[in-house]
PDB file of N, CA and C in Angstrom:
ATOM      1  N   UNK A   1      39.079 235.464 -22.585  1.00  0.00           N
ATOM      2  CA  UNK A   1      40.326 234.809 -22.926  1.00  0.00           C
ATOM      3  C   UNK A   1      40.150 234.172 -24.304  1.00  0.00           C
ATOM      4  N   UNK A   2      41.405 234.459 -25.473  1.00  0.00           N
ATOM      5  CA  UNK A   2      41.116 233.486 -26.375  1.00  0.00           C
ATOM      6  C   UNK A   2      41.269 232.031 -26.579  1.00  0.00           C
ATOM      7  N   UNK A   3      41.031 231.923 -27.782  1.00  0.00           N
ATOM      8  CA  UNK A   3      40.408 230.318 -27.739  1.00  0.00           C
ATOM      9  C   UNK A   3      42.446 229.507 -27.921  1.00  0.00           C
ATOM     10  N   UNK A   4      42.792 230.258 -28.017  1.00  0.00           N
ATOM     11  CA  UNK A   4      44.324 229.838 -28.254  1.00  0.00           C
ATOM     12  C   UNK A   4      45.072 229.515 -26.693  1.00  0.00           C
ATOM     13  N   UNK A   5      44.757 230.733 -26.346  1.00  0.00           N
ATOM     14  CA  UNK A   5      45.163 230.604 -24.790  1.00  0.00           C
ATOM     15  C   UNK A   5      44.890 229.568 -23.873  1.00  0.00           C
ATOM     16  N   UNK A   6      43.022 229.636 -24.464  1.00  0.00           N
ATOM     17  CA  UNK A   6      42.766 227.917 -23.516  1.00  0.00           C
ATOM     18  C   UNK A   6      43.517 226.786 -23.908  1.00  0.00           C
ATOM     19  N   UNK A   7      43.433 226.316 -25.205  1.00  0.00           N
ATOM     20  CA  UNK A   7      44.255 225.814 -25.781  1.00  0.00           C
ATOM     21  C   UNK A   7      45.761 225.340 -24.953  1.00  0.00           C
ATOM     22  N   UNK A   8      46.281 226.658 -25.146  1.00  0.00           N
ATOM     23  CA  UNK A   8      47.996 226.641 -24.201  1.00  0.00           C
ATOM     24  C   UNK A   8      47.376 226.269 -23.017  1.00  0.00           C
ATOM     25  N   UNK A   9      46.813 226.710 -22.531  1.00  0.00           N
ATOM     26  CA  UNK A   9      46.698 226.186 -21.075  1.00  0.00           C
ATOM     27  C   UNK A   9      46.631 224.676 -21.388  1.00  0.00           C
ATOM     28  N   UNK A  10      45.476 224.200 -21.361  1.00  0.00           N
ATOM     29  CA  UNK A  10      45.073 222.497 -21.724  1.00  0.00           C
ATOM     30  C   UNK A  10      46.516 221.604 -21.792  1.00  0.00           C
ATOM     31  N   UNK A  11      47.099 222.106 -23.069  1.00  0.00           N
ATOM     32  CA  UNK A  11      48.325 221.040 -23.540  1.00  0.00           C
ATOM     33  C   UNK A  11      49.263 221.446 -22.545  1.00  0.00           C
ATOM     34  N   UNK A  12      49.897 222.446 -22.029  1.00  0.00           N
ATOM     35  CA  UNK A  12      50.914 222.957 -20.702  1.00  0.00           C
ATOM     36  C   UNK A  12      50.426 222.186 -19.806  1.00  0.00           C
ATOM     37  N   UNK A  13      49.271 221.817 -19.113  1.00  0.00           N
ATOM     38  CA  UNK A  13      49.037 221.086 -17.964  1.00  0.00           C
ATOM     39  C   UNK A  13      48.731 219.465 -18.055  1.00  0.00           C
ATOM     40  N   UNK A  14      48.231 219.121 -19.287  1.00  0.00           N
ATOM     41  CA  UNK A  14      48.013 217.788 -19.860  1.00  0.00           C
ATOM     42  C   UNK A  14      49.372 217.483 -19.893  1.00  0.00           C
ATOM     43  N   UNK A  15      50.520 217.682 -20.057  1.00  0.00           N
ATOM     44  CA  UNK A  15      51.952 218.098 -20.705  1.00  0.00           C
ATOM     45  C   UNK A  15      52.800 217.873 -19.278  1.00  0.00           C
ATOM     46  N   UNK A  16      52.478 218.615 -18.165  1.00  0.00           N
ATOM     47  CA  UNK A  16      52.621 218.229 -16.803  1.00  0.00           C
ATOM     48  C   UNK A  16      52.314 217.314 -16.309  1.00  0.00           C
ATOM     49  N   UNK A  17      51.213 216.785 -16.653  1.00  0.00           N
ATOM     50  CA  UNK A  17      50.685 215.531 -15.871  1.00  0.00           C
ATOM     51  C   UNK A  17      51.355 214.404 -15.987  1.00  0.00           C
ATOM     52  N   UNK A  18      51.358 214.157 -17.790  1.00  0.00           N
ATOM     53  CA  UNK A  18      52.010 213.175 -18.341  1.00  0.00           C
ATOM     54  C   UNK A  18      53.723 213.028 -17.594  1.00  0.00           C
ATOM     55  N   UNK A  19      54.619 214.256 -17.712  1.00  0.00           N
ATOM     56  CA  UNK A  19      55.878 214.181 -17.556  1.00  0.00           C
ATOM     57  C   UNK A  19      55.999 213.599 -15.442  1.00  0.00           C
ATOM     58  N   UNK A  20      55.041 213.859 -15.684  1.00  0.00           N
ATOM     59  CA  UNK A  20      54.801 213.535 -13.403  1.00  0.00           C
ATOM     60  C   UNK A  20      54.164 212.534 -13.186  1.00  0.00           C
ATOM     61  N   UNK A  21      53.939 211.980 -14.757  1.00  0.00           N
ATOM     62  CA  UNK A  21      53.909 210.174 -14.440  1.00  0.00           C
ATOM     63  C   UNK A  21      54.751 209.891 -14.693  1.00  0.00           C
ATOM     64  N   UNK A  22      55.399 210.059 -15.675  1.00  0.00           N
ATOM     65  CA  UNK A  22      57.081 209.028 -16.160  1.00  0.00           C
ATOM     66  C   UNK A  22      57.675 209.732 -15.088  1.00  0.00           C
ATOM     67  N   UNK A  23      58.452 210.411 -14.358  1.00  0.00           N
ATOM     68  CA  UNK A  23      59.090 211.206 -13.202  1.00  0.00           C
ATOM     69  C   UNK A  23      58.313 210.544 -11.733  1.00  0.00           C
ATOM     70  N   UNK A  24      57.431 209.712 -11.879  1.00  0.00           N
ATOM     71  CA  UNK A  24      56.850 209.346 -10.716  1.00  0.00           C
ATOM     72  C   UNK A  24      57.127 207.956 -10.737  1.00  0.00           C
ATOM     73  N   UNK A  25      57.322 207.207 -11.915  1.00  0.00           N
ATOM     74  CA  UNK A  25      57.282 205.688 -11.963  1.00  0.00           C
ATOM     75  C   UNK A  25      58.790 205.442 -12.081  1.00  0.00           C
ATOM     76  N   UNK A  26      59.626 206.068 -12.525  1.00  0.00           N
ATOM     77  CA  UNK A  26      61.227 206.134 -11.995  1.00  0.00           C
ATOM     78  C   UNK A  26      61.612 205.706 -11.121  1.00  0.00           C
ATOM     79  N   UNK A  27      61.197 205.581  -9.783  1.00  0.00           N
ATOM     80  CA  UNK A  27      61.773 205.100  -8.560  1.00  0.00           C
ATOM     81  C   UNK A  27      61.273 203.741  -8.634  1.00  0.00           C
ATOM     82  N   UNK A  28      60.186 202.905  -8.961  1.00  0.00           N
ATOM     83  CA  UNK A  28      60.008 201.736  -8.661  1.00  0.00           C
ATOM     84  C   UNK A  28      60.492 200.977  -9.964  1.00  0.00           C
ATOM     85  N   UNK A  29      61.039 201.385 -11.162  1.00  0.00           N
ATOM     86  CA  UNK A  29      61.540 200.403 -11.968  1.00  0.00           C
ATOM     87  C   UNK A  29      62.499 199.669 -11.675  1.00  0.00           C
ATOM     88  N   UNK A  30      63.851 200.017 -10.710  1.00  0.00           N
ATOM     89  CA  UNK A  30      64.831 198.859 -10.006  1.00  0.00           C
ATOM     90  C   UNK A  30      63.701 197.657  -9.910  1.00  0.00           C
ATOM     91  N   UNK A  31      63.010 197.765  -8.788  1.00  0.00           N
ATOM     92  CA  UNK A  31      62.143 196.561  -8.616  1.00  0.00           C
ATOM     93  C   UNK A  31      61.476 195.945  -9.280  1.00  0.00           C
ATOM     94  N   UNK A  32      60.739 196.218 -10.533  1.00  0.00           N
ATOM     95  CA  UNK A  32      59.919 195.692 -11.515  1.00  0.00           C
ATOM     96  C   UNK A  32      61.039 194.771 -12.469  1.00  0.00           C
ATOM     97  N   UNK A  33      62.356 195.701 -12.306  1.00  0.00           N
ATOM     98  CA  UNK A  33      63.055 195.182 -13.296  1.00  0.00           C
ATOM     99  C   UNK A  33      63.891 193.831 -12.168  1.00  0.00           C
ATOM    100  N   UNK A  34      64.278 193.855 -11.388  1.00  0.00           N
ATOM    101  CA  UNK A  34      64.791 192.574 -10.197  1.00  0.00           C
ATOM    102  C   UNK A  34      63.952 192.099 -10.121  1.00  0.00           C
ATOM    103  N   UNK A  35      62.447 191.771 -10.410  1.00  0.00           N
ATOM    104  CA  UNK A  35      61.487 191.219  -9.763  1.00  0.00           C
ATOM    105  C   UNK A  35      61.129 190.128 -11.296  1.00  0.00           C
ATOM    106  N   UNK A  36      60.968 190.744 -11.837  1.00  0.00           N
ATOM    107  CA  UNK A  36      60.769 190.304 -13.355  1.00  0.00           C
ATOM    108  C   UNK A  36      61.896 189.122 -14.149  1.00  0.00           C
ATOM    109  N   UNK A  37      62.925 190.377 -14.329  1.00  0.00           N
ATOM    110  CA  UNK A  37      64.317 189.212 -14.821  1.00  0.00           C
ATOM    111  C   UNK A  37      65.730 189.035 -13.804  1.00  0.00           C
ATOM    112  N   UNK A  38      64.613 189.201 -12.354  1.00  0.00           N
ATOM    113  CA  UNK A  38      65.787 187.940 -11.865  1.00  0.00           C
ATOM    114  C   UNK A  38      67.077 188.417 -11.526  1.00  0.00           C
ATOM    115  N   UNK A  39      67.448 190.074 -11.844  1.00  0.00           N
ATOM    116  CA  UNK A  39      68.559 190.247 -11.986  1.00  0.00           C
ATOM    117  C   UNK A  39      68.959 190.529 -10.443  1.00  0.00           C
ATOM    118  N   UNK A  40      69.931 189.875  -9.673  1.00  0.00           N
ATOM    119  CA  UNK A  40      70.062 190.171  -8.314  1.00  0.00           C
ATOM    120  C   UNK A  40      71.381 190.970  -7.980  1.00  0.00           C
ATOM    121  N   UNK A  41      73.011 190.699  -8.894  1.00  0.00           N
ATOM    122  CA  UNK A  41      73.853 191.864  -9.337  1.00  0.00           C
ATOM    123  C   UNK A  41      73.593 193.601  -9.336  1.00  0.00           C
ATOM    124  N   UNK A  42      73.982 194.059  -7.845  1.00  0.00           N
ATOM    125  CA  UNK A  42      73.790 195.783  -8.031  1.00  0.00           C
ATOM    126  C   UNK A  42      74.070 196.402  -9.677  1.00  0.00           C
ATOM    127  N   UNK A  43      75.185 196.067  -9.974  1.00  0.00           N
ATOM    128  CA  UNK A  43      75.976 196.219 -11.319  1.00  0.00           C
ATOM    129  C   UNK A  43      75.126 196.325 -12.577  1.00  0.00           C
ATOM    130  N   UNK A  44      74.479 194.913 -12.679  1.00  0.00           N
ATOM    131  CA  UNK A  44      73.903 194.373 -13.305  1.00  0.00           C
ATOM    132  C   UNK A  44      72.239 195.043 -13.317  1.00  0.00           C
ATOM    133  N   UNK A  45      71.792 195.262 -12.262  1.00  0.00           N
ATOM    134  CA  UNK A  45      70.331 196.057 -11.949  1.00  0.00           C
ATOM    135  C   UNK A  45      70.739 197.684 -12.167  1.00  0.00           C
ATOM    136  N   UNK A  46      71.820 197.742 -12.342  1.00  0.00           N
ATOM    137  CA  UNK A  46      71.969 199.486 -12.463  1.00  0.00           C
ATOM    138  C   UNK A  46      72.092 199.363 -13.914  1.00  0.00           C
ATOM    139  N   UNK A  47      72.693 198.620 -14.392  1.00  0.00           N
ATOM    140  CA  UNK A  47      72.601 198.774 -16.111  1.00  0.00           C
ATOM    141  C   UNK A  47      71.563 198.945 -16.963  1.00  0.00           C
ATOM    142  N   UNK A  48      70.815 197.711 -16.169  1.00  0.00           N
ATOM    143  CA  UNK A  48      69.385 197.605 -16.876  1.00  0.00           C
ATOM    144  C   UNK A  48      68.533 198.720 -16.789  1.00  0.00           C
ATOM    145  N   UNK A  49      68.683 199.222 -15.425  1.00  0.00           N
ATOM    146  CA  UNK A  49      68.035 200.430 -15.674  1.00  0.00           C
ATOM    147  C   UNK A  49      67.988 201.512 -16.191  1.00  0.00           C
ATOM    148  N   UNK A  50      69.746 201.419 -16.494  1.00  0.00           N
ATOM    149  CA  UNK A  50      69.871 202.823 -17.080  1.00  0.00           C
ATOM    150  C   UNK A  50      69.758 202.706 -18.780  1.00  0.00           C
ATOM    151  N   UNK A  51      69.942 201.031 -18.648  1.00  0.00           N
ATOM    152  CA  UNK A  51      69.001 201.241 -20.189  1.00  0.00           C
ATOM    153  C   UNK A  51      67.740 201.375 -20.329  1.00  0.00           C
ATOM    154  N   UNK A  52      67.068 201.258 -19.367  1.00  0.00           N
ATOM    155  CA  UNK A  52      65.365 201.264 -19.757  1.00  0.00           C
ATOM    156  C   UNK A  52      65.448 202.511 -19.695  1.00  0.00           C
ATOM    157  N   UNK A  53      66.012 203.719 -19.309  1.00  0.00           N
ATOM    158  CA  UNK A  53      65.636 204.968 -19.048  1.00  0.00           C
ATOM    159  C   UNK A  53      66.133 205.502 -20.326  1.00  0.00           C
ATOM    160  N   UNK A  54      67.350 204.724 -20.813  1.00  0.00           N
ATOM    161  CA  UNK A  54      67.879 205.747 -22.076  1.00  0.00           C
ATOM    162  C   UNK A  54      67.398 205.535 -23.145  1.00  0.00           C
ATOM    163  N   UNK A  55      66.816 204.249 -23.565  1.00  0.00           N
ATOM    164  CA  UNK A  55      65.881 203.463 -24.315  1.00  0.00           C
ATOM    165  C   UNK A  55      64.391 204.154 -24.673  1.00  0.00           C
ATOM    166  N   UNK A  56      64.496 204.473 -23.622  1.00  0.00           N
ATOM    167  CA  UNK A  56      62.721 205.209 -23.044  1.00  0.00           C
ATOM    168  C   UNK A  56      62.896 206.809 -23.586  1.00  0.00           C
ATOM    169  N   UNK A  57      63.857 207.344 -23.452  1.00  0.00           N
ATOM    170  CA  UNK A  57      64.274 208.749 -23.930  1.00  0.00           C
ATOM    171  C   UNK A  57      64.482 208.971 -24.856  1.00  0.00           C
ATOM    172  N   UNK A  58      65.330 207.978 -25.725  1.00  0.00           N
ATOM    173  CA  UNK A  58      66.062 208.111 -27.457  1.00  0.00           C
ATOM    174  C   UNK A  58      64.326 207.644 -28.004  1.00  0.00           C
ATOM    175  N   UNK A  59      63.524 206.490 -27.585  1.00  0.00           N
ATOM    176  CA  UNK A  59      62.281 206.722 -28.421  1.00  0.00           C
ATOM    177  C   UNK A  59      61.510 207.695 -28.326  1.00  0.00           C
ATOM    178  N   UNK A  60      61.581 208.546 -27.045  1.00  0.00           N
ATOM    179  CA  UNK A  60      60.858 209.779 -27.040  1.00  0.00           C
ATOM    180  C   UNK A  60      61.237 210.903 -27.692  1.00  0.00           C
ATOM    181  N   UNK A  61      62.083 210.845 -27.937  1.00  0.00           N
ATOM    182  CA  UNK A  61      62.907 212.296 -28.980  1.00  0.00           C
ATOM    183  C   UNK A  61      63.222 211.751 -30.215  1.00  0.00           C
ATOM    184  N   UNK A  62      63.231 210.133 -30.274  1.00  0.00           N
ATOM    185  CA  UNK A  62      62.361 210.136 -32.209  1.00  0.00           C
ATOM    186  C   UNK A  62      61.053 210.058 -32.692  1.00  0.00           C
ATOM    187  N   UNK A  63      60.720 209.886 -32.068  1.00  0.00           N
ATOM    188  CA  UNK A  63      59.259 209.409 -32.502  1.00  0.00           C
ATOM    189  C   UNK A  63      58.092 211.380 -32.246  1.00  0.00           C
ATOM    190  N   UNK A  64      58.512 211.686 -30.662  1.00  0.00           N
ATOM    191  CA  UNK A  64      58.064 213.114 -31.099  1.00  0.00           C
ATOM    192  C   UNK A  64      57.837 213.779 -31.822  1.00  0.00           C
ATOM    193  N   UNK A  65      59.076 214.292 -32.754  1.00  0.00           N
ATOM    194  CA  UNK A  65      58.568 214.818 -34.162  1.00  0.00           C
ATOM    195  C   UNK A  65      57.089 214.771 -35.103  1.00  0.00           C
ATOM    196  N   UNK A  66      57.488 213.154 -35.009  1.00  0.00           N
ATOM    197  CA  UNK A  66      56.589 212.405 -36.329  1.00  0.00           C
ATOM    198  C   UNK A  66      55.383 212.441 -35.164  1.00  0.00           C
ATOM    199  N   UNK A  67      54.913 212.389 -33.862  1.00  0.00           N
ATOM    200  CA  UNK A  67      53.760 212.766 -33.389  1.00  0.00           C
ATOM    201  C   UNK A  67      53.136 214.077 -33.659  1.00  0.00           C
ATOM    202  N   UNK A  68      54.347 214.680 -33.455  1.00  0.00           N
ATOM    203  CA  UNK A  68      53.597 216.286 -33.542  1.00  0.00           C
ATOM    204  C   UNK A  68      53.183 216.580 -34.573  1.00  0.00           C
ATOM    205  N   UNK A  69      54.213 216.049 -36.007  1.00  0.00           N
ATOM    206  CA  UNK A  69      53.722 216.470 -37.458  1.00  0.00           C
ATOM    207  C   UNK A  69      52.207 216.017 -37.620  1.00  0.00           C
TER     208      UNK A  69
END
């Protein structure tokens, strides 16, 4: 096998791992985030979260680039 291929392999599964931690820690941020600031409002705990998630995404698709370069 070439040395490229191992390569692809390595970063494809390193690449998996990483995305099946952020995809794994998703379900317990409601709680970190109610537990932390207090927020006890359904309304109010759904916002926050959906900003930490969109927050968490817009820095991942800017900053990517300038990692990869």
């Amino acid at each position: 096998m070439s040395q490229w291929v191992v390569n692809l392999i390595c970063l494809w599964f390193s690449q998996f791992i990483v995305m099946a931690g952020f995809c794994a820690m998703v379900p317990f941020i409601p709680l970190y985030i109610k537990g932390d600031l207090h927020i006890t409002d359904a309304n109010e705990l759904a916002a926050a979260v959906a900003m930490f998630n969109f927050f968490g995404t817009l820095a991942y698709a800017l900053f990517n680039p300038i990692w990869g370069k």
